[in-house]
Protein backbone atom coordinates (compact mmCIF):
# COMPACT_ATOMS: atom_id res chain seq x y z
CA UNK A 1 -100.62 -4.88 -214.24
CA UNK A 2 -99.44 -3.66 -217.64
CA UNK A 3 -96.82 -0.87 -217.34
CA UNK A 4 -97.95 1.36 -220.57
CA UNK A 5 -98.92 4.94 -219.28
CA UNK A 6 -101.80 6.07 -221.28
CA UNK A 7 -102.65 9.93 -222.13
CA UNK A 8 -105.93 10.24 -220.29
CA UNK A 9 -106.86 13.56 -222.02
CA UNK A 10 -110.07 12.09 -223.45
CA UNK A 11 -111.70 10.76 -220.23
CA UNK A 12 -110.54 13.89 -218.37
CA UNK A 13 -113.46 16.37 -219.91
CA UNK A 14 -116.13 16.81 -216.82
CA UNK A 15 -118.86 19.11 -218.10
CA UNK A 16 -120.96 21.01 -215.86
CA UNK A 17 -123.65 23.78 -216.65
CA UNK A 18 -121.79 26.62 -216.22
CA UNK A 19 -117.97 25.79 -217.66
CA UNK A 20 -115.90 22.67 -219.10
CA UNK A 21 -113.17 21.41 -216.16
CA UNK A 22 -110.38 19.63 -218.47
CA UNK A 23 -107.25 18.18 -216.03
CA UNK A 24 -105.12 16.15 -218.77
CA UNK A 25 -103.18 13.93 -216.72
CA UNK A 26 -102.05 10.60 -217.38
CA UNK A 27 -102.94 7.13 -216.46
CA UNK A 28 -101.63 3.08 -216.22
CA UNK A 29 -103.14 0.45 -218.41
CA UNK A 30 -105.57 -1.30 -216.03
CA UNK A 31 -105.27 -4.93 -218.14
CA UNK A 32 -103.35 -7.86 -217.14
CA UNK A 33 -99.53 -7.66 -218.29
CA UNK A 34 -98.79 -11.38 -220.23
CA UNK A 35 -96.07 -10.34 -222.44
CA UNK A 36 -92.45 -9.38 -221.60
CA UNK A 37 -90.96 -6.23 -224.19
CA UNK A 38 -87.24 -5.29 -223.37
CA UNK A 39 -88.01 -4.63 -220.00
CA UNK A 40 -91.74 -3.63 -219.94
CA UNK A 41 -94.16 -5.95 -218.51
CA UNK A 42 -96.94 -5.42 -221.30
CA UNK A 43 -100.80 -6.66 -222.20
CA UNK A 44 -101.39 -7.95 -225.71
CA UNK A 45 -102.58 -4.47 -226.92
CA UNK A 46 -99.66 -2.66 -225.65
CA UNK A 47 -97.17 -5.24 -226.55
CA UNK A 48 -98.05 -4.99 -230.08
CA UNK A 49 -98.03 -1.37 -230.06
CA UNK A 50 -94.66 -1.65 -228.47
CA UNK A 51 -93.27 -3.67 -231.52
CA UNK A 52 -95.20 -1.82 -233.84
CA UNK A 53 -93.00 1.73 -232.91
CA UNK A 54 -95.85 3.31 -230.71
CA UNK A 55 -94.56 3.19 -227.56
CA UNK A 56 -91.57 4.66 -225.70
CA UNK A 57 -88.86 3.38 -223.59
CA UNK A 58 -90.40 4.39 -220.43
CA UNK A 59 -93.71 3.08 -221.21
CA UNK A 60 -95.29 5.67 -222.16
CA UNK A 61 -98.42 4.93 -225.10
CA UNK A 62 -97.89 7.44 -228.63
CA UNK A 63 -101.00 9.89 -228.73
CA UNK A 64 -103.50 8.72 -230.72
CA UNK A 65 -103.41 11.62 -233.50
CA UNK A 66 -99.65 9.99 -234.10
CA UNK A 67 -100.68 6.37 -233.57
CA UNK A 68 -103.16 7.01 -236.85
CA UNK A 69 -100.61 8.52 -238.90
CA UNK A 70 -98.39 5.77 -238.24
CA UNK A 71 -101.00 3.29 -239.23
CA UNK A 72 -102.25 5.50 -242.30
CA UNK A 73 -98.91 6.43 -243.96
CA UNK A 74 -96.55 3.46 -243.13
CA UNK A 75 -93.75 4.05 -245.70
CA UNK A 76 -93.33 7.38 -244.07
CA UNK A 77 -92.46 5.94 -240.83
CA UNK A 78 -91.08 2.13 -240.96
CA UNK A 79 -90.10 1.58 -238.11
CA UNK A 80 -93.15 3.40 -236.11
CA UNK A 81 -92.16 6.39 -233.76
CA UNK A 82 -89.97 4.79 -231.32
CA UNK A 83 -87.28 1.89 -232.61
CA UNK A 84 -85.87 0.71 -229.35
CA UNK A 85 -87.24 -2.21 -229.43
CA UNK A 86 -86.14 -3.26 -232.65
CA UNK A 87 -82.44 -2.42 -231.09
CA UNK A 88 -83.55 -5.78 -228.68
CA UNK A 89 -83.64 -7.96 -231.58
């Protein structure tokens, strides 16, 4: 299994007739891990992400507001959000 936590707060909503239940919680990456990062045991996606700056030391995946303005303004942020994997190399 891949070890990238993902921020479940979009699948979390439950709507019912008479209020909104929202439990933000997190979740694990439910694909197949295939690439080593550091020490992460990663999927493709994740792995890419990982190399790309979006995701932490622990495993943990950037939310996706940040993972767009990494991706939209690039010269703002070179080396993504996180650099410890560029420390590896």
């Amino acid at each position: 299994m891949c070890q990238a936590i993902v921020d479940d707060l979009d699948y979390a909503k439950t709507f019912n007739l008479r209020r909104m239940i929202v439990s933000p919680g997190d979740k694990p990456c439910s694909r197949k891990a295939v690439e080593h990062v550091g020490h992460l045991h990663l999927c493709k996606v994740h792995a890419r992400m990982a190399r790309e700056g979006l995701v932490e030391e622990n495993g943990r995946v950037a939310p996706k507001v940040e993972i767009a303005l990494v991706r939209r303004y690039p010269k703002k942020f070179p080396h993504g959000l996180y650099d410890w994997v560029r420390k590896l190399a």
